[in-house]
PDB file of N, CA and C in Angstrom:
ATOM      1  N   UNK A   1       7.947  16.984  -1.588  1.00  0.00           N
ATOM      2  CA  UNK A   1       7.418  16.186  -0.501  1.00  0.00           C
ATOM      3  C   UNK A   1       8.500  15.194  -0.081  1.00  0.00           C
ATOM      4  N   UNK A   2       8.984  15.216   1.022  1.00  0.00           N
ATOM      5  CA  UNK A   2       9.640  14.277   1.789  1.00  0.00           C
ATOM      6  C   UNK A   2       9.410  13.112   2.293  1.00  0.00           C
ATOM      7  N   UNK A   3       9.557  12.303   2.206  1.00  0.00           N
ATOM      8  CA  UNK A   3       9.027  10.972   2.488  1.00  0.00           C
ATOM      9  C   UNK A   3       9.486  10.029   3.414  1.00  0.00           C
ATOM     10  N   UNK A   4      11.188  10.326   3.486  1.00  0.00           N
ATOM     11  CA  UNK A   4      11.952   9.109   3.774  1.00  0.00           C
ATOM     12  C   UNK A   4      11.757   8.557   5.055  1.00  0.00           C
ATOM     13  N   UNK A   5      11.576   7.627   4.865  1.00  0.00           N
ATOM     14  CA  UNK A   5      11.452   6.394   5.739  1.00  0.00           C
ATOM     15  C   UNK A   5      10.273   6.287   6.824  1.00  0.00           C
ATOM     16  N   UNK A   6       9.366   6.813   6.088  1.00  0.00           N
ATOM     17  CA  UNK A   6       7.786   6.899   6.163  1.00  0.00           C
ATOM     18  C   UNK A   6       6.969   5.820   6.020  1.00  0.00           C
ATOM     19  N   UNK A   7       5.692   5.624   6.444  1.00  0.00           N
ATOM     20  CA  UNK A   7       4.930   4.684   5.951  1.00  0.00           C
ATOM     21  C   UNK A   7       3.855   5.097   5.280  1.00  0.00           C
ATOM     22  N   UNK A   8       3.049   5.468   4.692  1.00  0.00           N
ATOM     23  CA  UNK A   8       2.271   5.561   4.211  1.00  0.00           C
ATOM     24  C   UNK A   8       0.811   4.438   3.307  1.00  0.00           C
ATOM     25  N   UNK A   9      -0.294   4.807   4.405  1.00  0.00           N
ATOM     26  CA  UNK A   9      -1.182   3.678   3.863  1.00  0.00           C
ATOM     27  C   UNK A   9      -2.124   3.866   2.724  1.00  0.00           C
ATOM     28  N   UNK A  10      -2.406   3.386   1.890  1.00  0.00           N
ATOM     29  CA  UNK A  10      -3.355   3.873   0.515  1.00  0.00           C
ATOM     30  C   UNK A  10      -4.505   2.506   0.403  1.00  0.00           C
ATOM     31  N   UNK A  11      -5.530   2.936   0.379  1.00  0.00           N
ATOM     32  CA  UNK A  11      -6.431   2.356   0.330  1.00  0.00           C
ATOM     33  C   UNK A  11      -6.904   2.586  -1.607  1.00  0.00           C
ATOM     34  N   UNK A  12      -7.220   1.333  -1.977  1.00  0.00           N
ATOM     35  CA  UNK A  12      -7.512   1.283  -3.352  1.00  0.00           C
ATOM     36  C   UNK A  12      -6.044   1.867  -3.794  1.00  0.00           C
ATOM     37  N   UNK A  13      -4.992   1.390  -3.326  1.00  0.00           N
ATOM     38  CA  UNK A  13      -3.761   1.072  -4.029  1.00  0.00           C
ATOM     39  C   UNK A  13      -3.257   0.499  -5.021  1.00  0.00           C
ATOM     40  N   UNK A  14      -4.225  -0.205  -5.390  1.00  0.00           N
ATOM     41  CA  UNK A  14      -3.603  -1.276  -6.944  1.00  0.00           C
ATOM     42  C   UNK A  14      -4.045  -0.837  -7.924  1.00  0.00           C
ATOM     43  N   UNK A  15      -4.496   0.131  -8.161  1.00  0.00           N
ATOM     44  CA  UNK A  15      -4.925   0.467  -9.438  1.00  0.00           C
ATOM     45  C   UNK A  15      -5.530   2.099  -9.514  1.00  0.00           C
ATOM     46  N   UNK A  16      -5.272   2.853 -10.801  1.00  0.00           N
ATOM     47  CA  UNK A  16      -6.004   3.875 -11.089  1.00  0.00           C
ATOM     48  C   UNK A  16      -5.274   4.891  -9.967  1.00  0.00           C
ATOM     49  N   UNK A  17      -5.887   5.886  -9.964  1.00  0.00           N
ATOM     50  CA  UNK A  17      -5.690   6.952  -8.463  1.00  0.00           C
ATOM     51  C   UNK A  17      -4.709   6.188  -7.487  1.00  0.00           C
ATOM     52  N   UNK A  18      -5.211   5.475  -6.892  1.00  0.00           N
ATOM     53  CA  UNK A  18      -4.709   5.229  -5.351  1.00  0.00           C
ATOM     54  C   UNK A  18      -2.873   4.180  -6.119  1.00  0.00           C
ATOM     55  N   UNK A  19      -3.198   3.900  -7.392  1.00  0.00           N
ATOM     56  CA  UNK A  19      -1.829   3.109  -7.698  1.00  0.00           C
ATOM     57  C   UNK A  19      -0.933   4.514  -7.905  1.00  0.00           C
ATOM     58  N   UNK A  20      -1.295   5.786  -8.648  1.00  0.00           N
ATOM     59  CA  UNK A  20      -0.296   7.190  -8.991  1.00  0.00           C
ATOM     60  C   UNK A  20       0.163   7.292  -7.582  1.00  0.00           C
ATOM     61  N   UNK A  21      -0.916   7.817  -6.653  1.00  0.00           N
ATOM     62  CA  UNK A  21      -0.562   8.067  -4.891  1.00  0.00           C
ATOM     63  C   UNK A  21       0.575   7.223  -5.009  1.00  0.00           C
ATOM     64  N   UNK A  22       0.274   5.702  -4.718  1.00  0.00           N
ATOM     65  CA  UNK A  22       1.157   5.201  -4.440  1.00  0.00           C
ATOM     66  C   UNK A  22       2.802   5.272  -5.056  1.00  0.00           C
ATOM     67  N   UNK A  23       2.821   5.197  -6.341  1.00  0.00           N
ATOM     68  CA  UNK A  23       3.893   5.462  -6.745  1.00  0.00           C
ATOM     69  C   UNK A  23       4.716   6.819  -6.667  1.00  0.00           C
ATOM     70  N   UNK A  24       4.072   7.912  -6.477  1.00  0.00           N
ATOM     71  CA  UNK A  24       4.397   9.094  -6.169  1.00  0.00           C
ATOM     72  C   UNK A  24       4.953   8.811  -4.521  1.00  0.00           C
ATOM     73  N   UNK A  25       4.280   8.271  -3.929  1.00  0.00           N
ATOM     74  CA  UNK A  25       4.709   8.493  -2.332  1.00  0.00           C
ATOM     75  C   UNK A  25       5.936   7.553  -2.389  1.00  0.00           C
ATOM     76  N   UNK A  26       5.983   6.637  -2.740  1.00  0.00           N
ATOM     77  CA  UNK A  26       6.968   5.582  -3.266  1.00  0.00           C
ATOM     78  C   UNK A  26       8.271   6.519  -3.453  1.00  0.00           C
ATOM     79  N   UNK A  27       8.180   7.212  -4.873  1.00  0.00           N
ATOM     80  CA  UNK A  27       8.973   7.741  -5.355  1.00  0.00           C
ATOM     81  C   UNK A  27      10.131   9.139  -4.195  1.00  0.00           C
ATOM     82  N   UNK A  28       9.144   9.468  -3.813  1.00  0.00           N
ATOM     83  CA  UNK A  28       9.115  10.401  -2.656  1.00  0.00           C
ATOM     84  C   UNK A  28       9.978   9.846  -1.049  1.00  0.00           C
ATOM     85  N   UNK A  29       9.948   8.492  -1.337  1.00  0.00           N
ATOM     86  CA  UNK A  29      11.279   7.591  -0.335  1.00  0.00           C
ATOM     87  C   UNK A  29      10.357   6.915   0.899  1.00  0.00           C
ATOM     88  N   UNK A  30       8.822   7.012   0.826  1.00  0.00           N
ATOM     89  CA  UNK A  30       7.739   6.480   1.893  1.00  0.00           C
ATOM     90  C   UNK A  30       7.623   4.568   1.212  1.00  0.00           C
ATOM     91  N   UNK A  31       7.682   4.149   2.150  1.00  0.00           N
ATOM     92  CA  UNK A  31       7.551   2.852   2.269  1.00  0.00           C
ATOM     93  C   UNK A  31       5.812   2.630   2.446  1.00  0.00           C
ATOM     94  N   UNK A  32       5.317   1.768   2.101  1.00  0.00           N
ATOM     95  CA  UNK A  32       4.062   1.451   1.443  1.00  0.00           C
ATOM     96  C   UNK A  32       2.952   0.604   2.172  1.00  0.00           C
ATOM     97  N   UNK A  33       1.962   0.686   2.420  1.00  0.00           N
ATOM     98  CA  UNK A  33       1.232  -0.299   3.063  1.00  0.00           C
ATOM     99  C   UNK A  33      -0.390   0.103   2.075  1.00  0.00           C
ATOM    100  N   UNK A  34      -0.365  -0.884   0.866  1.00  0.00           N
ATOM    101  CA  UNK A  34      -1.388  -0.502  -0.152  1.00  0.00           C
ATOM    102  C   UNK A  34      -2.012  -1.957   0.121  1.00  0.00           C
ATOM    103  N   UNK A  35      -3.905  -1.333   0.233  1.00  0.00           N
ATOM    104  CA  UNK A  35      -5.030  -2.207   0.079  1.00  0.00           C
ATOM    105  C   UNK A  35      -5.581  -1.864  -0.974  1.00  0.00           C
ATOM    106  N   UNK A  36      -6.427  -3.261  -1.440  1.00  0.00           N
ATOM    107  CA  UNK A  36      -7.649  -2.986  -2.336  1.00  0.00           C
ATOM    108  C   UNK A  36      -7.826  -4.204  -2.230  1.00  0.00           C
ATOM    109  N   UNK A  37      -9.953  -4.307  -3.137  1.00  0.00           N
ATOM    110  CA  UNK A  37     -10.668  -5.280  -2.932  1.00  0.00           C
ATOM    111  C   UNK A  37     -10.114  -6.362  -4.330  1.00  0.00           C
ATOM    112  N   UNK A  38      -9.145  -6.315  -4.432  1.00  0.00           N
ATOM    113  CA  UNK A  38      -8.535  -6.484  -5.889  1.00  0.00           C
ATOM    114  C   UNK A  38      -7.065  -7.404  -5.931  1.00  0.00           C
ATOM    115  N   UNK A  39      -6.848  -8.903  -5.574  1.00  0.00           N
ATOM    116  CA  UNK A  39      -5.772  -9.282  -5.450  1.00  0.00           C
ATOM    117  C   UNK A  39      -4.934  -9.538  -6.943  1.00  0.00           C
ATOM    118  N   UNK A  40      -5.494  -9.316  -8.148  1.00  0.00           N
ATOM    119  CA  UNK A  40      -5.012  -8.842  -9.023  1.00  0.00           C
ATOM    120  C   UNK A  40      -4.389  -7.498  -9.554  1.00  0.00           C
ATOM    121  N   UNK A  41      -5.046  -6.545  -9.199  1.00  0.00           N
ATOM    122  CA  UNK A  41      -4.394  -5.826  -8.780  1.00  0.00           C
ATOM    123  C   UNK A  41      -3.239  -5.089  -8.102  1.00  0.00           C
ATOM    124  N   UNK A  42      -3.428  -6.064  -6.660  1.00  0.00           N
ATOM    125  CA  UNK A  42      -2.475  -5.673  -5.499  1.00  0.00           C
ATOM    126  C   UNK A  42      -1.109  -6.587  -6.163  1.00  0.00           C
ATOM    127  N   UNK A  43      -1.390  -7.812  -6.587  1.00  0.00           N
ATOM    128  CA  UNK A  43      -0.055  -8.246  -7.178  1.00  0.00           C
ATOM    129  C   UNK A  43       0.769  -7.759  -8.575  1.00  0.00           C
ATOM    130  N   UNK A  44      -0.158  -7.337  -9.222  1.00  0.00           N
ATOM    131  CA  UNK A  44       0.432  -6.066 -10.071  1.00  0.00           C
ATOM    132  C   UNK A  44       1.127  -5.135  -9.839  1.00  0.00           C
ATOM    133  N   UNK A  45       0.459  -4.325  -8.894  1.00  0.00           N
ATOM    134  CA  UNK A  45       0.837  -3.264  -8.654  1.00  0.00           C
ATOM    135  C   UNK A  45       2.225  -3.138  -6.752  1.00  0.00           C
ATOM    136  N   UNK A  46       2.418  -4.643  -6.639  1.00  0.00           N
ATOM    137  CA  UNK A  46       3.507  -4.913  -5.557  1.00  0.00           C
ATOM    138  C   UNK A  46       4.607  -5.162  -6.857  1.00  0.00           C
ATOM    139  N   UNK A  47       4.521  -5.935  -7.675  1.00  0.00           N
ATOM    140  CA  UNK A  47       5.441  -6.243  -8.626  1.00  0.00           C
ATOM    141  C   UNK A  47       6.103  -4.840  -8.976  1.00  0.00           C
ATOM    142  N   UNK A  48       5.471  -3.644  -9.386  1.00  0.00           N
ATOM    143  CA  UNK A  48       5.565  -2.372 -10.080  1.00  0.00           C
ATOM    144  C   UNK A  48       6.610  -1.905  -9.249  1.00  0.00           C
ATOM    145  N   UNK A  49       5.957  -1.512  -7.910  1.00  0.00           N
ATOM    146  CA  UNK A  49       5.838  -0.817  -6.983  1.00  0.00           C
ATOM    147  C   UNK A  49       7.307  -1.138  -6.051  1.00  0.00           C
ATOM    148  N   UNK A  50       7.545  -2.420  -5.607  1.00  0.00           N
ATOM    149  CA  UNK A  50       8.694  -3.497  -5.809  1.00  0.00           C
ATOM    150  C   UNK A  50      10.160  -2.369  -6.571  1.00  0.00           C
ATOM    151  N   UNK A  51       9.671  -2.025  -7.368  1.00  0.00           N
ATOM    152  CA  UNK A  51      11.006  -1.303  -8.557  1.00  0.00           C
ATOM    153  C   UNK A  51      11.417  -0.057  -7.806  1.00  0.00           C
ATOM    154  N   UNK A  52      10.747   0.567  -6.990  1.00  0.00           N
ATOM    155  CA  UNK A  52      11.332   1.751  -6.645  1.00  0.00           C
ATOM    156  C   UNK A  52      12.065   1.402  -5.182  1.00  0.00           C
ATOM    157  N   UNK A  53      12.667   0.091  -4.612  1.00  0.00           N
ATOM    158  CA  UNK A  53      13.088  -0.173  -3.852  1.00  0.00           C
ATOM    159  C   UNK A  53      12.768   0.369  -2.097  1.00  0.00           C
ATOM    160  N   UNK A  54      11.696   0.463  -2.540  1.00  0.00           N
ATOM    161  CA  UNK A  54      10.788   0.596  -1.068  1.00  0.00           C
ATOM    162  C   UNK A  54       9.952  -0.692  -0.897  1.00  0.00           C
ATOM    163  N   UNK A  55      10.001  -0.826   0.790  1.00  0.00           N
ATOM    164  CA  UNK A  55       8.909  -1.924   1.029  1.00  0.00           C
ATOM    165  C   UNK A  55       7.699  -1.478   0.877  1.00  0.00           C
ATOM    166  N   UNK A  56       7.332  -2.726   0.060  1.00  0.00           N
ATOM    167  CA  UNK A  56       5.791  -2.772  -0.065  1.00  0.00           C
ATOM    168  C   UNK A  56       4.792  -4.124  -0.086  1.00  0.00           C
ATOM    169  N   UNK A  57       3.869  -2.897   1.565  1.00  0.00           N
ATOM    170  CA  UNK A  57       3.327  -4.397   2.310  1.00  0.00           C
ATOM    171  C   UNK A  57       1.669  -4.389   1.375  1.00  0.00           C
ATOM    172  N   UNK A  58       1.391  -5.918   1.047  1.00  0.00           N
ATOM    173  CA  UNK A  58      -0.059  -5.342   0.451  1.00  0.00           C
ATOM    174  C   UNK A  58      -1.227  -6.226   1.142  1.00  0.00           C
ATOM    175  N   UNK A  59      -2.536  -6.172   1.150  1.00  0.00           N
ATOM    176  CA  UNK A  59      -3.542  -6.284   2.008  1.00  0.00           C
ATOM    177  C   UNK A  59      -4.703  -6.470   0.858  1.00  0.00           C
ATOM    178  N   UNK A  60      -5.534  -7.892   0.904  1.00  0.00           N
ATOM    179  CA  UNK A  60      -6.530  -7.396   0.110  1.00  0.00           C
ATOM    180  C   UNK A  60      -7.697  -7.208   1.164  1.00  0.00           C
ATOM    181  N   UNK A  61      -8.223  -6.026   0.943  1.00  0.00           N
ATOM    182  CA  UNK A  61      -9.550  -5.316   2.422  1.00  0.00           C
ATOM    183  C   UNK A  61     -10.341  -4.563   1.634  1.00  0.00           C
ATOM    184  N   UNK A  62     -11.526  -4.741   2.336  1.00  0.00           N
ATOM    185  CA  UNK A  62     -12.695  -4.267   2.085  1.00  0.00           C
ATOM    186  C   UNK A  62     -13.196  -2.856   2.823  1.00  0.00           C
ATOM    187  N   UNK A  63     -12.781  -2.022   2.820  1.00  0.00           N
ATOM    188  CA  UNK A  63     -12.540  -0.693   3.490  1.00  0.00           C
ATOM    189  C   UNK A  63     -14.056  -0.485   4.576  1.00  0.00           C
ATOM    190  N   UNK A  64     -15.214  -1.604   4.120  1.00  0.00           N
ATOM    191  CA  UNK A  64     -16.180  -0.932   4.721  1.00  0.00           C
ATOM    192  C   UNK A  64     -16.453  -2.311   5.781  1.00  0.00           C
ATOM    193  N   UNK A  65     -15.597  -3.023   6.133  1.00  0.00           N
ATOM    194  CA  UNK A  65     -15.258  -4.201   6.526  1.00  0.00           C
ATOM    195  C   UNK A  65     -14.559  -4.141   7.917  1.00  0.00           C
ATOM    196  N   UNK A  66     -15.009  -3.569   9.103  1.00  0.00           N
ATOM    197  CA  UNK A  66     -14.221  -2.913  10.084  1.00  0.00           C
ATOM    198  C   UNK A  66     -13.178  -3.702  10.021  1.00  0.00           C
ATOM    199  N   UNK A  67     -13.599  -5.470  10.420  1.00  0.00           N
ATOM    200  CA  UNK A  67     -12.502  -6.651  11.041  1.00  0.00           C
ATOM    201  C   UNK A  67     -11.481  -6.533   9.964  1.00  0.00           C
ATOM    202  N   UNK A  68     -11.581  -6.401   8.853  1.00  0.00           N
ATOM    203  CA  UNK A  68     -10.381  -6.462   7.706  1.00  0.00           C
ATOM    204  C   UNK A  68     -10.019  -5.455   7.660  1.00  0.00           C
ATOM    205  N   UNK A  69      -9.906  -3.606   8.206  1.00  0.00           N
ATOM    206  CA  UNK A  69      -9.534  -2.462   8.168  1.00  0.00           C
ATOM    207  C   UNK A  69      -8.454  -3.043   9.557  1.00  0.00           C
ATOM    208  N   UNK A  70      -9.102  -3.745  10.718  1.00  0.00           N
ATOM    209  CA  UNK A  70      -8.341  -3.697  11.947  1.00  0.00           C
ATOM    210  C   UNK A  70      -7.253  -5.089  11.667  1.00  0.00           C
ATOM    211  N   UNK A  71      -7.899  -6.194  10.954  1.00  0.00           N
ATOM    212  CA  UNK A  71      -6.516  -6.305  10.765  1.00  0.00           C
ATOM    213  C   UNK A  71      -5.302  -6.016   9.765  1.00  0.00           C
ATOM    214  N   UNK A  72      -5.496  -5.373   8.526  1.00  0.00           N
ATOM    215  CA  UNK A  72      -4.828  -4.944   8.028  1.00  0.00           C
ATOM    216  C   UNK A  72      -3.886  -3.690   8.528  1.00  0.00           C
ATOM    217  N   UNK A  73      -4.365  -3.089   9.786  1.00  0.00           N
ATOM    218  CA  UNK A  73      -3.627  -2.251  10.554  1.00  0.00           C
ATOM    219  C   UNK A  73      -2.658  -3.205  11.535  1.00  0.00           C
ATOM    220  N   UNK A  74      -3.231  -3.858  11.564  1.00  0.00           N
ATOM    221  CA  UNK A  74      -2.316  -4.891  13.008  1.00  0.00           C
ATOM    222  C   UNK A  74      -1.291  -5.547  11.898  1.00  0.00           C
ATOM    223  N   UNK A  75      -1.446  -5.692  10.829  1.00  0.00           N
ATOM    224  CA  UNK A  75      -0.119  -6.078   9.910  1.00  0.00           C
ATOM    225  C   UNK A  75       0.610  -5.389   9.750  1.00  0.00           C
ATOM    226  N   UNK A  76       0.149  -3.908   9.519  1.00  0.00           N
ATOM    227  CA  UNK A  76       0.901  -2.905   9.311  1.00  0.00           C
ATOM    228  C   UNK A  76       2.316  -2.451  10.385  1.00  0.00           C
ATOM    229  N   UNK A  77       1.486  -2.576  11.669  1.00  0.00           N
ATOM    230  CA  UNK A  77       2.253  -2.283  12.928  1.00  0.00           C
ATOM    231  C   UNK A  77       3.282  -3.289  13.136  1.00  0.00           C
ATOM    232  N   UNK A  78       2.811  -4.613  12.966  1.00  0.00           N
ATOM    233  CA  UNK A  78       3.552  -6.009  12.959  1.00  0.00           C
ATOM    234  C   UNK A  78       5.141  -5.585  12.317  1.00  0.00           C
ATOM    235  N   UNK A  79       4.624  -5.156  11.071  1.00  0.00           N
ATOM    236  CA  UNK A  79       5.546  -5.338   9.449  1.00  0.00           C
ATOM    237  C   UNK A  79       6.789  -3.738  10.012  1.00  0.00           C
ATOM    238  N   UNK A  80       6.264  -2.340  10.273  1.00  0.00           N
ATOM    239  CA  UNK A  80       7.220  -1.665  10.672  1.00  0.00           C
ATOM    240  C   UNK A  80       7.083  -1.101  11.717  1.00  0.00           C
TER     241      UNK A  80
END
């Protein structure tokens, strides 16, 4: 899988499942835009994530939360 210089968004990014995704897509040369309802998490897993020298933008959102899905997209667009 090719990645480079991709963005890729992962929802429930900080942990479990959506943290492997992430590091796999990471690894893969995609630059990052990871949410979860979890700012322990998300700073964990930016610290980690941080190491594979890709940007990584993080968001804490509530996926069922339209206003926090729309703006966590408007950061996204902002950021690349």
């Amino acid at each position: 899988m090719k990645l480079e210089n991709k963005v890729s968004l992962i929802t429930g990014g900080g942990r479990g499942i959506g943290l492997a995704i992430s590091t796999a897509f990471a690894e893969a040369g995609s630059n990052l835009a990871i949410c979860d309802v979890s700012e322990a998490a998300l700073q964990s897993a930016q610290e980690q994530l941080s190491k594979t020298g890709r940007t990584v933008l993080t968001g804490k959102v509530d996926v069922t939360k339209y206003s926090e899905v729309e703006a966590f997209i408007q950061k996204i667009l902002d950021k690349f």
